[in-house]
Protein backbone atom coordinates (compact mmCIF):
# COMPACT_ATOMS: atom_id res chain seq x y z
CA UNK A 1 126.66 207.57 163.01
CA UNK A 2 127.13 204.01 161.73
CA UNK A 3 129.81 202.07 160.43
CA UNK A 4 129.96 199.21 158.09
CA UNK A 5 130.14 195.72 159.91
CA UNK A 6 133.18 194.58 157.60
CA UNK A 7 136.42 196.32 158.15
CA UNK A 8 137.69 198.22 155.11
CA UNK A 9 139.96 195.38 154.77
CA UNK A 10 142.16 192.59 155.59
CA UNK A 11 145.65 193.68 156.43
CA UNK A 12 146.57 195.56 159.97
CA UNK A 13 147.54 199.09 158.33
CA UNK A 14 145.12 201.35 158.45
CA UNK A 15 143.34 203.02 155.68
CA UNK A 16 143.03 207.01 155.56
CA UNK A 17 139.82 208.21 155.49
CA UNK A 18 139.95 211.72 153.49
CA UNK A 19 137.50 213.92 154.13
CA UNK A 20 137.11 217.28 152.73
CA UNK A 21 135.42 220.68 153.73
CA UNK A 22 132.11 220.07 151.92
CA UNK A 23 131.52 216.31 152.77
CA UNK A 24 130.63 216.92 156.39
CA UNK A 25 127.89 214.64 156.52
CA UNK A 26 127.90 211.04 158.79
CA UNK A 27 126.62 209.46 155.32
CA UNK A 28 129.62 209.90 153.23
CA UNK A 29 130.37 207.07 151.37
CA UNK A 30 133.83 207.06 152.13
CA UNK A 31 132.82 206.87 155.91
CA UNK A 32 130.27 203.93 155.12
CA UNK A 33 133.25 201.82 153.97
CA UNK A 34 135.57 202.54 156.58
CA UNK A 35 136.46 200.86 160.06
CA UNK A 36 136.13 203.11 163.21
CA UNK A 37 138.20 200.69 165.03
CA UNK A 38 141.23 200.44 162.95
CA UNK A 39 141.27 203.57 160.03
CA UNK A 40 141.93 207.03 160.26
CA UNK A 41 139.87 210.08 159.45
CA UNK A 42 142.04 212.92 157.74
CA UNK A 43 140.66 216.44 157.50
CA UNK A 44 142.60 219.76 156.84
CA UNK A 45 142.49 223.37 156.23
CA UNK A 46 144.66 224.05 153.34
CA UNK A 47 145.94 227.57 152.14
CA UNK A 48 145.66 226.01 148.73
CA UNK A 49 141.95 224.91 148.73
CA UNK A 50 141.31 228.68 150.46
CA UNK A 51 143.27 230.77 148.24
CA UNK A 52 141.95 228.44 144.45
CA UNK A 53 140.11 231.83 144.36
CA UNK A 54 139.68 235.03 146.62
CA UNK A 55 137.06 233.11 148.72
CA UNK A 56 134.59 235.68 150.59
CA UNK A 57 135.69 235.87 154.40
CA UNK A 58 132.56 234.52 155.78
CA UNK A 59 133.07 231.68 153.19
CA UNK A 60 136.73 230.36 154.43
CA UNK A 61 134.85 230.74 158.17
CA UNK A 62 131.90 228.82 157.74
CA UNK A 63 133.69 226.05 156.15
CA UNK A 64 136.80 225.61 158.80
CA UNK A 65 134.32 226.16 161.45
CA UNK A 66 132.01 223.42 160.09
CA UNK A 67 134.93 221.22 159.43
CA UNK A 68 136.20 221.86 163.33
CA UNK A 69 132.38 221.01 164.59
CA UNK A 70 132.22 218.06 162.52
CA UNK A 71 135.76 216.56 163.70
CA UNK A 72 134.23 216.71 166.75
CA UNK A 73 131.14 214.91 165.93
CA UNK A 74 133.01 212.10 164.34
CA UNK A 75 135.29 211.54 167.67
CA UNK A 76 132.68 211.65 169.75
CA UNK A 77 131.07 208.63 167.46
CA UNK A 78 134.29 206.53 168.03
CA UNK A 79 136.32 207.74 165.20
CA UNK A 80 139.88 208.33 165.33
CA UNK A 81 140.53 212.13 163.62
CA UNK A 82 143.23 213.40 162.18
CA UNK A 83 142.98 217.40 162.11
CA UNK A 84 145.19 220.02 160.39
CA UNK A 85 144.74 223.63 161.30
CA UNK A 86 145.42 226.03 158.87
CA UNK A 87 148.68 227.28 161.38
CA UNK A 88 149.56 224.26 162.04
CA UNK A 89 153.85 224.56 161.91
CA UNK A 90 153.78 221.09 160.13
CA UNK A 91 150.80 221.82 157.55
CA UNK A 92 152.05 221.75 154.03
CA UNK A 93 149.83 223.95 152.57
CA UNK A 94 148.22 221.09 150.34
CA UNK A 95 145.45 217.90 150.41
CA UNK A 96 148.35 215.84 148.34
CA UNK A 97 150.71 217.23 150.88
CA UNK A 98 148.26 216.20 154.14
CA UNK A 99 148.00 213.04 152.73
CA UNK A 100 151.16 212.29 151.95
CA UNK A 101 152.04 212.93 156.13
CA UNK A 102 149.38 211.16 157.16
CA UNK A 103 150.02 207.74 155.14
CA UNK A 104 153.76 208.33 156.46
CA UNK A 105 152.92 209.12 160.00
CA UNK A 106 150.27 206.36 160.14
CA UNK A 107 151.93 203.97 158.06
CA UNK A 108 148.88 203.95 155.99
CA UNK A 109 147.76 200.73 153.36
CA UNK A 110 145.63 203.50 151.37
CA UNK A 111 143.42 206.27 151.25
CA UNK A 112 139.54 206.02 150.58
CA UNK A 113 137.61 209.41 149.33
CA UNK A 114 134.59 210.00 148.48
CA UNK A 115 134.37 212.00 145.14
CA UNK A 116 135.37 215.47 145.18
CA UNK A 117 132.39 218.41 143.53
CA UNK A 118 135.46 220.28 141.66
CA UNK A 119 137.20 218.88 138.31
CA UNK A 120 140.67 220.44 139.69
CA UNK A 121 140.82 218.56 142.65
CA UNK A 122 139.83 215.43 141.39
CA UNK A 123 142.25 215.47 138.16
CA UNK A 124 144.89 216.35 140.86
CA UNK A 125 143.84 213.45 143.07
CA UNK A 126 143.96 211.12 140.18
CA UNK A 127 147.59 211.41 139.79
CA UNK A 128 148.08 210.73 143.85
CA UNK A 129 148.46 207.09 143.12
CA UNK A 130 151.64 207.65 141.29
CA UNK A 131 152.74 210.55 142.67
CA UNK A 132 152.40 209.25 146.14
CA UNK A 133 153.23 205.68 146.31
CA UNK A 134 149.45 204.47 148.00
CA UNK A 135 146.38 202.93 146.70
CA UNK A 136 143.77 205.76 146.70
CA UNK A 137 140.10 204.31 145.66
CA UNK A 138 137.80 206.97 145.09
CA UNK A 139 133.60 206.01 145.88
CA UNK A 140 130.71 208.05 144.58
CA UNK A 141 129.08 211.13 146.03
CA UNK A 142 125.95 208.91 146.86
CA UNK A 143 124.58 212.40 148.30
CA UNK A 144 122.92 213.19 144.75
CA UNK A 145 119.83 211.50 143.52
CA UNK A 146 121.29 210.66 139.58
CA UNK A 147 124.64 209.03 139.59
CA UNK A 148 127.00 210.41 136.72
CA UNK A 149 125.73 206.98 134.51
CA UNK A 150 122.62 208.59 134.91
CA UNK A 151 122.38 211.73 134.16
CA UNK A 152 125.09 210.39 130.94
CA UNK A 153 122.47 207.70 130.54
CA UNK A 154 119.73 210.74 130.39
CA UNK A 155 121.21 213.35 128.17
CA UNK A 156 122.63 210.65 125.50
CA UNK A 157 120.87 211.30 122.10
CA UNK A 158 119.14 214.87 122.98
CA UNK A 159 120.17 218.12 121.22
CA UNK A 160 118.98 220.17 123.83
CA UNK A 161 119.20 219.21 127.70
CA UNK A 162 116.34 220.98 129.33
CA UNK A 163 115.75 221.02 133.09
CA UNK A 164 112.18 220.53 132.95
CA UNK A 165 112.23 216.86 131.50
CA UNK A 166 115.15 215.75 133.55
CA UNK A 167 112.85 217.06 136.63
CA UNK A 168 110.31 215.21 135.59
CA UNK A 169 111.99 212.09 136.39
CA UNK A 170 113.46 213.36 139.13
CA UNK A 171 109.94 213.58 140.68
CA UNK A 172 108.80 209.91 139.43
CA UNK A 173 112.01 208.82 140.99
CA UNK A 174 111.95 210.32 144.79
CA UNK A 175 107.77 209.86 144.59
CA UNK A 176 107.78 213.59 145.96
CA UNK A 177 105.10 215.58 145.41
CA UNK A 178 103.41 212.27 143.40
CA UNK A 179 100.19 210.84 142.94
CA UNK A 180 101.17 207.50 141.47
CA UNK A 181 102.87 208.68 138.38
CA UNK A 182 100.61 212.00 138.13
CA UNK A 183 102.12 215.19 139.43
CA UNK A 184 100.85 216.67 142.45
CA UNK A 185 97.78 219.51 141.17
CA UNK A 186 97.92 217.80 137.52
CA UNK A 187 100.85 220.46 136.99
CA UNK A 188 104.36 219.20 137.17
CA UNK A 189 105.37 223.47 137.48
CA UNK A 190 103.73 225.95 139.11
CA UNK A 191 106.84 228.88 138.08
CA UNK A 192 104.03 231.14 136.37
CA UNK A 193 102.34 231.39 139.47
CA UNK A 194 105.92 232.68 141.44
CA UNK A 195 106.43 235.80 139.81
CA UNK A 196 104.96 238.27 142.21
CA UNK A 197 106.71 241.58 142.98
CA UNK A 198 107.02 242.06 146.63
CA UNK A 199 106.13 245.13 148.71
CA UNK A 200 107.56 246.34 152.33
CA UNK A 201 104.15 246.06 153.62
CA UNK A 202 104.81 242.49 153.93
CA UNK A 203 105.81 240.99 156.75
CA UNK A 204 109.76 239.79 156.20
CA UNK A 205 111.06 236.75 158.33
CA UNK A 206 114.55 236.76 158.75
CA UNK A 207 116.45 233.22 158.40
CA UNK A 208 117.90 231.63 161.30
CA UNK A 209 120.71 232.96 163.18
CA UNK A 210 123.01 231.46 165.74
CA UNK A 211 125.42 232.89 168.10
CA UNK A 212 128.92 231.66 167.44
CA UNK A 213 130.49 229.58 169.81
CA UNK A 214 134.16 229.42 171.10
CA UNK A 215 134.75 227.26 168.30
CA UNK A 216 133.40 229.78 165.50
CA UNK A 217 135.11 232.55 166.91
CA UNK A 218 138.44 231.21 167.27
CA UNK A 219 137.88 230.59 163.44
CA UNK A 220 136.70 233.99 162.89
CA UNK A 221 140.38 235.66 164.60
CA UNK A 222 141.84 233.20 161.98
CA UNK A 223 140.31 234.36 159.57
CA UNK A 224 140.54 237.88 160.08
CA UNK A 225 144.13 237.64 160.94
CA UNK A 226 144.98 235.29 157.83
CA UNK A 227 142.60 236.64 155.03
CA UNK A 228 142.52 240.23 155.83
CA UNK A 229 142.49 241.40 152.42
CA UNK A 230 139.73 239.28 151.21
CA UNK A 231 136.46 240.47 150.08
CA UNK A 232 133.71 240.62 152.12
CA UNK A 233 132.34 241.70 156.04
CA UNK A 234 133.31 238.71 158.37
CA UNK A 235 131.69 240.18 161.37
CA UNK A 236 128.35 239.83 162.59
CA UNK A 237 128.83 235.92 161.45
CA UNK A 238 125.42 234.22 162.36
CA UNK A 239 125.27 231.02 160.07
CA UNK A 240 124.78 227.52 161.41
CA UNK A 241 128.20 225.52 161.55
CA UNK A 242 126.75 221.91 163.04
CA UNK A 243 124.25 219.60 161.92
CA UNK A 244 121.41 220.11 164.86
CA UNK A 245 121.94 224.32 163.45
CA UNK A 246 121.34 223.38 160.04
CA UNK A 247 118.09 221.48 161.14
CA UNK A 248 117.21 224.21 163.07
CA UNK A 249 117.37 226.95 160.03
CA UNK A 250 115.57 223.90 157.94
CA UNK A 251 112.59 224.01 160.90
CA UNK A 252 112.77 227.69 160.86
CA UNK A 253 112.06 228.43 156.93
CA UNK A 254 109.61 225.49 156.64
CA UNK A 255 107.54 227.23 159.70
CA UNK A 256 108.13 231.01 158.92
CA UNK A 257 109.69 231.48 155.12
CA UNK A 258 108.11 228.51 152.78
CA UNK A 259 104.28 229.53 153.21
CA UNK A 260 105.26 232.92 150.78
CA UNK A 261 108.38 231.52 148.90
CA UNK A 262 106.65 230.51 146.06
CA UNK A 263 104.80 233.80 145.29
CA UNK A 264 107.87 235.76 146.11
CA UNK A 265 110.31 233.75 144.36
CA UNK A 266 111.54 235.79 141.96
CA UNK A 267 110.90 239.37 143.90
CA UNK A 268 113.56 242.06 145.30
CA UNK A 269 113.30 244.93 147.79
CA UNK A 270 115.98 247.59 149.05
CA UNK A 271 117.37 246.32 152.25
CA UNK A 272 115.69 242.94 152.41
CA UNK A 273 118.07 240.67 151.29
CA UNK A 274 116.51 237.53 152.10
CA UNK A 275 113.03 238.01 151.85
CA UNK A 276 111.12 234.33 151.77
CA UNK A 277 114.49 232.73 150.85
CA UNK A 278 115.59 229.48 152.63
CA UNK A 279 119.18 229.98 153.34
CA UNK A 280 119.65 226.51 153.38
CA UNK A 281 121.85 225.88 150.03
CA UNK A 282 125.29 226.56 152.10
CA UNK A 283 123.98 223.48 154.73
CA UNK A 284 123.24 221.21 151.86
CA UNK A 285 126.49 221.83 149.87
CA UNK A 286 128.40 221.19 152.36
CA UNK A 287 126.67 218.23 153.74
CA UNK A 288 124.90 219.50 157.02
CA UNK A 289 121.62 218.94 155.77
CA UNK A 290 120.68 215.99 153.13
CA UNK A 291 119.17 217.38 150.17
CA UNK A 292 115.92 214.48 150.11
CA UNK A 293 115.34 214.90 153.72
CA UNK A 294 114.95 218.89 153.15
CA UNK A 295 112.37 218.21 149.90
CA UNK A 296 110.29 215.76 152.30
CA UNK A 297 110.01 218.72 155.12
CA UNK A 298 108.61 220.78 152.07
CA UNK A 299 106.50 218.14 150.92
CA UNK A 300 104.66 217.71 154.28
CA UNK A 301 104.05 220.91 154.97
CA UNK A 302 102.24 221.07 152.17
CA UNK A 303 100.38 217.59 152.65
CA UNK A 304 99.72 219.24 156.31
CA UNK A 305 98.53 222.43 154.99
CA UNK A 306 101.10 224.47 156.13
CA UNK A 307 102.35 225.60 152.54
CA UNK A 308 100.47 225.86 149.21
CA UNK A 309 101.21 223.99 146.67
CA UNK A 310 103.42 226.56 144.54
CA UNK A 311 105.39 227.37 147.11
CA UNK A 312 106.47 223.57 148.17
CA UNK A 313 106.79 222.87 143.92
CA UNK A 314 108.85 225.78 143.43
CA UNK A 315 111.37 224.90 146.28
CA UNK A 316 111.79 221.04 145.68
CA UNK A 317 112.58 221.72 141.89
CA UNK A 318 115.44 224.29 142.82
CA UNK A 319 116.67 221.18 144.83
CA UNK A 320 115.60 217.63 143.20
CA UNK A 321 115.35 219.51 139.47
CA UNK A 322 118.04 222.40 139.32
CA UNK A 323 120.76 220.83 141.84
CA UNK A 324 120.73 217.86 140.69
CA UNK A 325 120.28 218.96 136.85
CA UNK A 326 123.45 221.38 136.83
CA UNK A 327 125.47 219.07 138.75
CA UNK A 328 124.89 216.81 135.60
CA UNK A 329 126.20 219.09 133.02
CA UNK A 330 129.34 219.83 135.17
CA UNK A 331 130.81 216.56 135.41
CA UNK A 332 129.27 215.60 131.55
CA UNK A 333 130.99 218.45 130.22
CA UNK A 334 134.17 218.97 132.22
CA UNK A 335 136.62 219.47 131.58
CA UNK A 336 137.01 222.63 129.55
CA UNK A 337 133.11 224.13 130.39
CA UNK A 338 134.22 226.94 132.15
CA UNK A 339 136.11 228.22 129.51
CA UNK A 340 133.13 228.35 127.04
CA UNK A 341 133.11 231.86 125.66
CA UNK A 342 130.07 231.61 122.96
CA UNK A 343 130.06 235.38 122.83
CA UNK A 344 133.74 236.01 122.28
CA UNK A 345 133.21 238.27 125.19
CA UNK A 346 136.81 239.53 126.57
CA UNK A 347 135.67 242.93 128.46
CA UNK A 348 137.39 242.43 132.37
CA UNK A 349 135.27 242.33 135.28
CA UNK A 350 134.07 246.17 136.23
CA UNK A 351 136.19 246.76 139.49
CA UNK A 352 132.74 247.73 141.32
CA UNK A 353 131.91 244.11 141.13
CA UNK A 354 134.87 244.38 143.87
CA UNK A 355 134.06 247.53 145.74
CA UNK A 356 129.83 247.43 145.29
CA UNK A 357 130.88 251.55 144.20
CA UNK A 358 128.23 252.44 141.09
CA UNK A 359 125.59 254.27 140.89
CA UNK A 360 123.07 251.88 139.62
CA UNK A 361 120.71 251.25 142.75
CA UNK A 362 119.90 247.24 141.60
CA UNK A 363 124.03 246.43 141.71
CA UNK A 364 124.72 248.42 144.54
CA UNK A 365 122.12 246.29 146.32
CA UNK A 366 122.74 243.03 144.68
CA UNK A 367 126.55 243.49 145.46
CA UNK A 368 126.65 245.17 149.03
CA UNK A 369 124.59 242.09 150.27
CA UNK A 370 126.85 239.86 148.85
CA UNK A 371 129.88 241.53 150.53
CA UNK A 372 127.90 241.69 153.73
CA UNK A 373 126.59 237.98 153.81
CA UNK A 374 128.24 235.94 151.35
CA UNK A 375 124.32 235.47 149.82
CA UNK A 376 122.09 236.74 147.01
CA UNK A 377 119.52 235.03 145.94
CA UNK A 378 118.85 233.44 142.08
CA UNK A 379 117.01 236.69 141.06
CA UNK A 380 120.16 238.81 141.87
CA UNK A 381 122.77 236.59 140.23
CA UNK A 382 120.88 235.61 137.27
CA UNK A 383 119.21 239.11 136.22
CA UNK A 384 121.65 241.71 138.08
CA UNK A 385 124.99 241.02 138.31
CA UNK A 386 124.72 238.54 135.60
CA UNK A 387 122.61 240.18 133.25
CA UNK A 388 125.06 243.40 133.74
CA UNK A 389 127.65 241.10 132.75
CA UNK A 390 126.92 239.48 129.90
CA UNK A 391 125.15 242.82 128.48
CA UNK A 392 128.66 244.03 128.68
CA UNK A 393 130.30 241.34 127.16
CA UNK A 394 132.52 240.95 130.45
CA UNK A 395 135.17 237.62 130.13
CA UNK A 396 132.14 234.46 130.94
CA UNK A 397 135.52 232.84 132.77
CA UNK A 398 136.15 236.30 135.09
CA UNK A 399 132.44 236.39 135.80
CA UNK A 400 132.70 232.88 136.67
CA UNK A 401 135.80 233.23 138.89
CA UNK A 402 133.99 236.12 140.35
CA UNK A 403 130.67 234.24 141.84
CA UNK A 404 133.38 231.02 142.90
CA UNK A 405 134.66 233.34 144.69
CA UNK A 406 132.29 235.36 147.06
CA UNK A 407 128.90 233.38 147.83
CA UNK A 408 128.87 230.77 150.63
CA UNK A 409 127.14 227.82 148.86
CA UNK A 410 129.23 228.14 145.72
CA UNK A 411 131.13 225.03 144.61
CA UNK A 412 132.16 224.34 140.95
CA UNK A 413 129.91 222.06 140.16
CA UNK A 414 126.89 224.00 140.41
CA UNK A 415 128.13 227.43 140.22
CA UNK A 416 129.77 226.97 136.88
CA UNK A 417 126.58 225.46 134.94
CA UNK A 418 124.74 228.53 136.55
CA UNK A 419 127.26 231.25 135.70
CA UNK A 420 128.77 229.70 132.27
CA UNK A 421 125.41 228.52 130.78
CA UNK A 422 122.47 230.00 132.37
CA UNK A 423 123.77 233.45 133.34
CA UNK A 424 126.43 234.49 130.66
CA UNK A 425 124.86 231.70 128.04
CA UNK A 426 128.58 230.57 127.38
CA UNK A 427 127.81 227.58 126.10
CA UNK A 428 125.85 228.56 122.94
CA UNK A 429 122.47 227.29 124.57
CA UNK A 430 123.29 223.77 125.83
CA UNK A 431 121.71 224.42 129.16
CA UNK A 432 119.15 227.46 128.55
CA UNK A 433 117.13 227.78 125.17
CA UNK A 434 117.90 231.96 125.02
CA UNK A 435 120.21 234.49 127.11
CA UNK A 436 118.46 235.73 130.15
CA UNK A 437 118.97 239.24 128.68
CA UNK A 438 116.56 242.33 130.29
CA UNK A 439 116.64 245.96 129.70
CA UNK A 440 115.67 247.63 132.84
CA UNK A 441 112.11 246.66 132.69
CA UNK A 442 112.51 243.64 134.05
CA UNK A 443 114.36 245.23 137.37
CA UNK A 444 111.88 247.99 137.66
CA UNK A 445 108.84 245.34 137.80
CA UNK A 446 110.55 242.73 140.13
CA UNK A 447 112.34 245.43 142.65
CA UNK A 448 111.61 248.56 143.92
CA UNK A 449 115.48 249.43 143.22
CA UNK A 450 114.84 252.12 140.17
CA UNK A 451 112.65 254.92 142.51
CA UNK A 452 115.90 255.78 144.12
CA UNK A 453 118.18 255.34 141.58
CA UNK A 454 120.15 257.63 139.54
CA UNK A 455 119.29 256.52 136.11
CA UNK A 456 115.83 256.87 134.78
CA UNK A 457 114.53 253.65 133.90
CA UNK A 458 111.72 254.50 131.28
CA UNK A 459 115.14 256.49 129.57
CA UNK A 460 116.47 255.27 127.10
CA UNK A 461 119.37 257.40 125.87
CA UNK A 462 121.57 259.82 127.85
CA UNK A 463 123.15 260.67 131.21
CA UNK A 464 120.62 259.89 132.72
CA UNK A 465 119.21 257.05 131.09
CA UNK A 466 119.30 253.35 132.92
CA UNK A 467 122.64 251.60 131.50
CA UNK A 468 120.12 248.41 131.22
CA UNK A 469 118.39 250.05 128.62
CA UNK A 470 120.99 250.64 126.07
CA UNK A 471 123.37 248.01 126.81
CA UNK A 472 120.43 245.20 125.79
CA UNK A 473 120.45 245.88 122.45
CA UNK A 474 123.70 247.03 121.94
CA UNK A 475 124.50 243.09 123.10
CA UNK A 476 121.75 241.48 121.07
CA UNK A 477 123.23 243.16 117.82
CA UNK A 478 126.08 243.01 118.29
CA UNK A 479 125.47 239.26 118.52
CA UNK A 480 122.99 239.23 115.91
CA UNK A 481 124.49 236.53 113.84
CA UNK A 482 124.42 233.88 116.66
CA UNK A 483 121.12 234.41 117.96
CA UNK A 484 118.68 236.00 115.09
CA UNK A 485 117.83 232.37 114.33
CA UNK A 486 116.56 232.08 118.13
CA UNK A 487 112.95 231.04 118.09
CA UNK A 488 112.13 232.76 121.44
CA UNK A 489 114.04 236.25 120.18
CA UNK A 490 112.57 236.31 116.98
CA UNK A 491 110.05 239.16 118.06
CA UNK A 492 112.37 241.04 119.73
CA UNK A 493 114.73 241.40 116.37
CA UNK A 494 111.77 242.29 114.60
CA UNK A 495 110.89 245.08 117.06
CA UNK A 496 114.61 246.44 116.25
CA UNK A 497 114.06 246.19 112.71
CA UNK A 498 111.30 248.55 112.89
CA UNK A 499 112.68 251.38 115.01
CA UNK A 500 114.04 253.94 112.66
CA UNK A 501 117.79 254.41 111.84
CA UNK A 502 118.88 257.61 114.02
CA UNK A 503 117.14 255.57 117.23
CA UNK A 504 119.24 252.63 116.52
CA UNK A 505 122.38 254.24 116.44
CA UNK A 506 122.17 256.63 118.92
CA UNK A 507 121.31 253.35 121.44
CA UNK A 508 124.29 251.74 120.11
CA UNK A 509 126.46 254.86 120.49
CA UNK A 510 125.02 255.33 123.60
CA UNK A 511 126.29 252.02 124.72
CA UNK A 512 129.47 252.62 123.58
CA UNK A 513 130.19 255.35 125.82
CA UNK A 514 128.60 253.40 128.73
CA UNK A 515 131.20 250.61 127.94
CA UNK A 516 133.96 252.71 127.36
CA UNK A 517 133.29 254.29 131.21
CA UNK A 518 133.64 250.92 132.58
C-alpha cells in the first residue's frame, strides 16, 4: 500500500483523509495524495448513510464489516485511522458531523476525498466548505475507466446513447479481448449466443463462502440489535469482507462459474439462485476487487482455454461496457434522473415486494432470494420484479427506492440508470431503445418457475390466468401514444390491432381487476 513521496502539503496540520464505506481500496485517490506520516484517515459508520433508505441487513453488515477489515489494513500499512463505530457515545450520527470532530480534535488544515458514487452526498459535501470552516478538495474516482469529461466528451451530439458503441471503445481503450483494433472472434458481442435456458441436470457451483470472523460477527450482533426491523435474513452471512476474500471468490468463479456463464446468462431455476453468476459486483463496488484486474482474470482464462469465448465477452461487457456505461448517465444526468416518470406511473409499490407473499411462483422466487441474500441476478431485476413493475405502472421513484434499498452491490450510480431507464424506461428511451416489457412467455422459456405456479401461463384471461399475460398489453395501450411510434414495437401494435374487439377488452378488463387487487 503506497504513498505518494510528497507530503500532501506544506504546513504542520494535518490533512483528513475521508474515506467512505465503498472506497475500501489501497488505490483511492484520496489515499495516493495523502501523507502516512503526518495526515489522518477518517472512516465512520453513520446512522444517516444506513438509514438514506431501509438498507437490507446483510447490506449495512457487509459494508461496516468491510470498513472495520479495511481500517485494519490501512494501520497495519503505517496509517494513522480514525474509526467511528456506529455506538460510539460521541458519534453524531453524520459524515458532516464526523468531520467536523475530527478537523476539531485533530486541528485539521483540510479534508481530501475522493469523489463520492451518490449525487446526495456529494451536493451535501459541497456545501462543507462553508458550512464547516475547512478547505475540503475533492479528487476523482480514478477507479472507473472513462472520467466524467469522457463519457460528457462521448455522449455530446448523439440522440440516442447506446451501450454497445460506448463499449466499443471501452474495448479499444483497455486492449481487452483485442486483436490490434479487431475484436476478439471478429464479433465485438456474442449476447445471442447467452440465451440458453438452464436445466437442474446441470451441475450448479455455488460462489464462494467464508466463515465470519470475530470481526464480522461482532458486526452482525450490531446489526441485529440496531436494524432489527429491516428487511432481509442476516444470518447465515457468508460474503467476503477483506481484500485476499474478494480475490478468493474472483479465483473461485473464474475456475468453477465463468466456463458456463455465458450460455447461462440470462437463465433461472427454482432454488438456484446463483447459478453461473459471479458474485463479485458487491467486491468491486465497494472497492475490494479492481474492476480491470477482474476483466484481465476473464480474459486469460479464455486466452488459456479455460473459458470460451462467449462466456469471457459476456462478463467483461457487464463490467468494462455496462458499469462503466450507466455510471456515465448518472453523473451526466443528475441531478433530477431519478425522478423521471415517462409513464406518469403513480401506482405504490405492491407490499409483497416487502413480504415476498404472492402467488406468482417467478416473484416469490425472485424476491425470497433477495430477502435471503441481498442478490438476484440481472435476469430477475430486469424481467421479474421490474417487468412486474412497470407493467403495473408502479411509482419508477418507489421502484427505485425499493432496489437502493435491498441488494448488496447497489449504489446510486448504477442502480438508478438500471432501475429508472432500463427497467421502468423512465426516461422516455435515453438509455434503452424500447421497454423491456414480457408477457409471461418470456418467464416460462427462461425459468422453470410457471410448472408450479398458480397461474396458467399459456392463459390469458381469468383466475387463473398468469397476471403477465394481461397486464402487458393493458401497459402498452394504455401507453399507446408514447410508444406506437417505436420502431422495435411496431409489430407488436399491429398484432393488437388485429385481435378482435371482445378479446381486447376483456384483457384490458381483466387487468383492471388484477390492478385493482394489488
Amino acid at each position: 500500500m503506497s504513498a505518494p513521496s510528497e507530503p500532501s502539503t506544506t504546513s504542520d496540520r494535518p490533512l483528513i483523509v475521508l474515506i467512505l464505506g465503498d472506497q475500501l481500496s489501497p488505490d483511492m485517490h484520496a489515499l495516493r495524495n495523502a501523507n502516512p506520516d503526518k495526515d489522518i484517515v477518517l472512516m465512520a459508520e453513520v446512522l444517516d448513510e444506513a438509514t438514506y433508505v431501509p438498507h437490507h441487513k446483510k447490506k449495512i453488515a457487509f459494508v461496516f464489516s468491510a470498513m472495520r477489515h479495511f481500517a485494519q489494513e490501512l494501520r497495519a500499512a503505517g496509517w494513522h485511522v480514525s474509526y467511528t463505530r456506529l455506538t460510539d457515545p460521541e458519534n453524531t450520527g453524520s459524515l458532516r458531523g464526523e468531520v467536523q470532530r475530527a478537523v476539531t480534535l485533530h486541528r485539521a488544515g483540510g479534508v481530501i476525498v475522493t469523489e463520492p458514487g451518490e449525487y446526495r452526498l456529494k451536493a451535501d459535501m459541497q456545501a462543507w466548505p462553508h458550512e464547516l470552516g475547512v478547505d475540503i478538495q475533492f479528487l476523482e474516482d480514478t477507479r472507473f475507466l472513462a472520467s466524467h469529461a469522457e463519457f460528457q466528451l462521448w455522449a455530446k451530439g448523439r440522440k440516442q446513447l447506446r451501450m454497445e458503441f460506448f463499449y466499443r471503445e471501452m474495448r479499444r481503450k483497455t486492449g481487452l479481448l483485442m486483436h490490434d483494433d479487431q475484436p476478439e472472434g471478429g464479433r465485438w458481442n456474442y449476447d445471442a449466443e447467452n440465451r440458453k435456458p438452464a436445466k437442474h441436470d446441470l451441475f450448479m457451483p455455488q460462489p464462494f463462502q467464508i466463515r465470519p470472523d470475530a470481526i464480522t460477527n461482532e458486526v452482525l450482533d450490531l446489526v441485529e440489535a440496531e436494524f432489527a426491523d429491516n428487511f432481509g435474513t442476516l444470518r447465515p452471512f457468508w460474503y467476503a469482507v477483506t481484500r485476499d476474500g474478494a480475490h478468493d471468490a474472483l479465483s473461485h468463479f473464474i475456475e468453477h462459474s465463468l466456463p458456463h456463464f455465458g450460455d447461462y446468462q440470462d437463465a433461472m431455476l427454482d432454488g438456484e439462485p446463483f447459478l453461473y453468476h459471479a458474485v463479485l459486483s458487491l467486491y468491486i463496488n465497494v472497492g475490494l476487487l479492481d474492476p480491470l484486474e477482474v476483466c484481465r482474470r476473464a480474459e486469460k482464462a479464455f486466452l488459456d482455454g479455460d473459458a470460451p469465448l462467449n462466456a469471457a465477452e459476456g462478463f467483461i461487457r457487464q463490467i468494462i461496457g455496462w458499469r462503466e456505461f450507466v455510471r456515465g448517465i448518472y453523473w451526466l444526468k443528475m441531478p433530477g434522473y431519478t425522478d423521471e416518470n415517462f409513464f406518469s406511473a403513480e401506482r405504490d409499490l405492491p407490499a409483497f415486494f416487502w413480504t415476498g407473499e404472492t402467488d406468482m411462483a417467478c416473484l416469490a422466487a425472485a424476491i425470497g432470494q433477495t430477502r435471503d441474500y441481498a442478490y438476484a441476478h440481472h435476469i430477475h431485476r430486469l424481467m421479474v420484479t421490474g417487468n412486474f413493475a412497470m407493467l403495473s405502472g408502479v411509482d419508477p421513484r418507489q421502484v427505485h427506492e425499493w432496489y437502493l434499498a435491498v441488494y448488496l452491490d447497489a449504489y446510486e450510480w448504477v442502480e438508478a440508470p438500471n432501475v429508472i431507464g432500463m427497467s421502468q424506461f423512465a426516461d422516455g428511451g435515453l438509455l434503452g431503445s424500447k421497454p423491456y416489457a414480457a408477457s409471461g412467455n418470456y418467464i416460462d422459456k427462461m425459468s422453470d418457475y410457471c410448472g408450479q405456479c398458480r397461474y396458467d401461463v399459456k392463459q390469458k384471461i381469468g383466475e387463473s390466468a398468469c397476471p403477465f399475460n394481461t397486464l402487458y398489453w393493458d401497459f402498452l395501450i394504455r401507453n399507446q401514444a408514447k410508444l406506437r411510434s417505436n420502431p422495435r414495437l411496431g409489430h407488436i401494435f399491429r398484432n393488437w390491432d388485429r385481435m378482435d374487439e371482445d378479446k381486447r377488452s376483456a384483457y384490458l378488463a381483466h387487468a383492471n381487476t388484477i390492478k385493482e387487487a394489488l
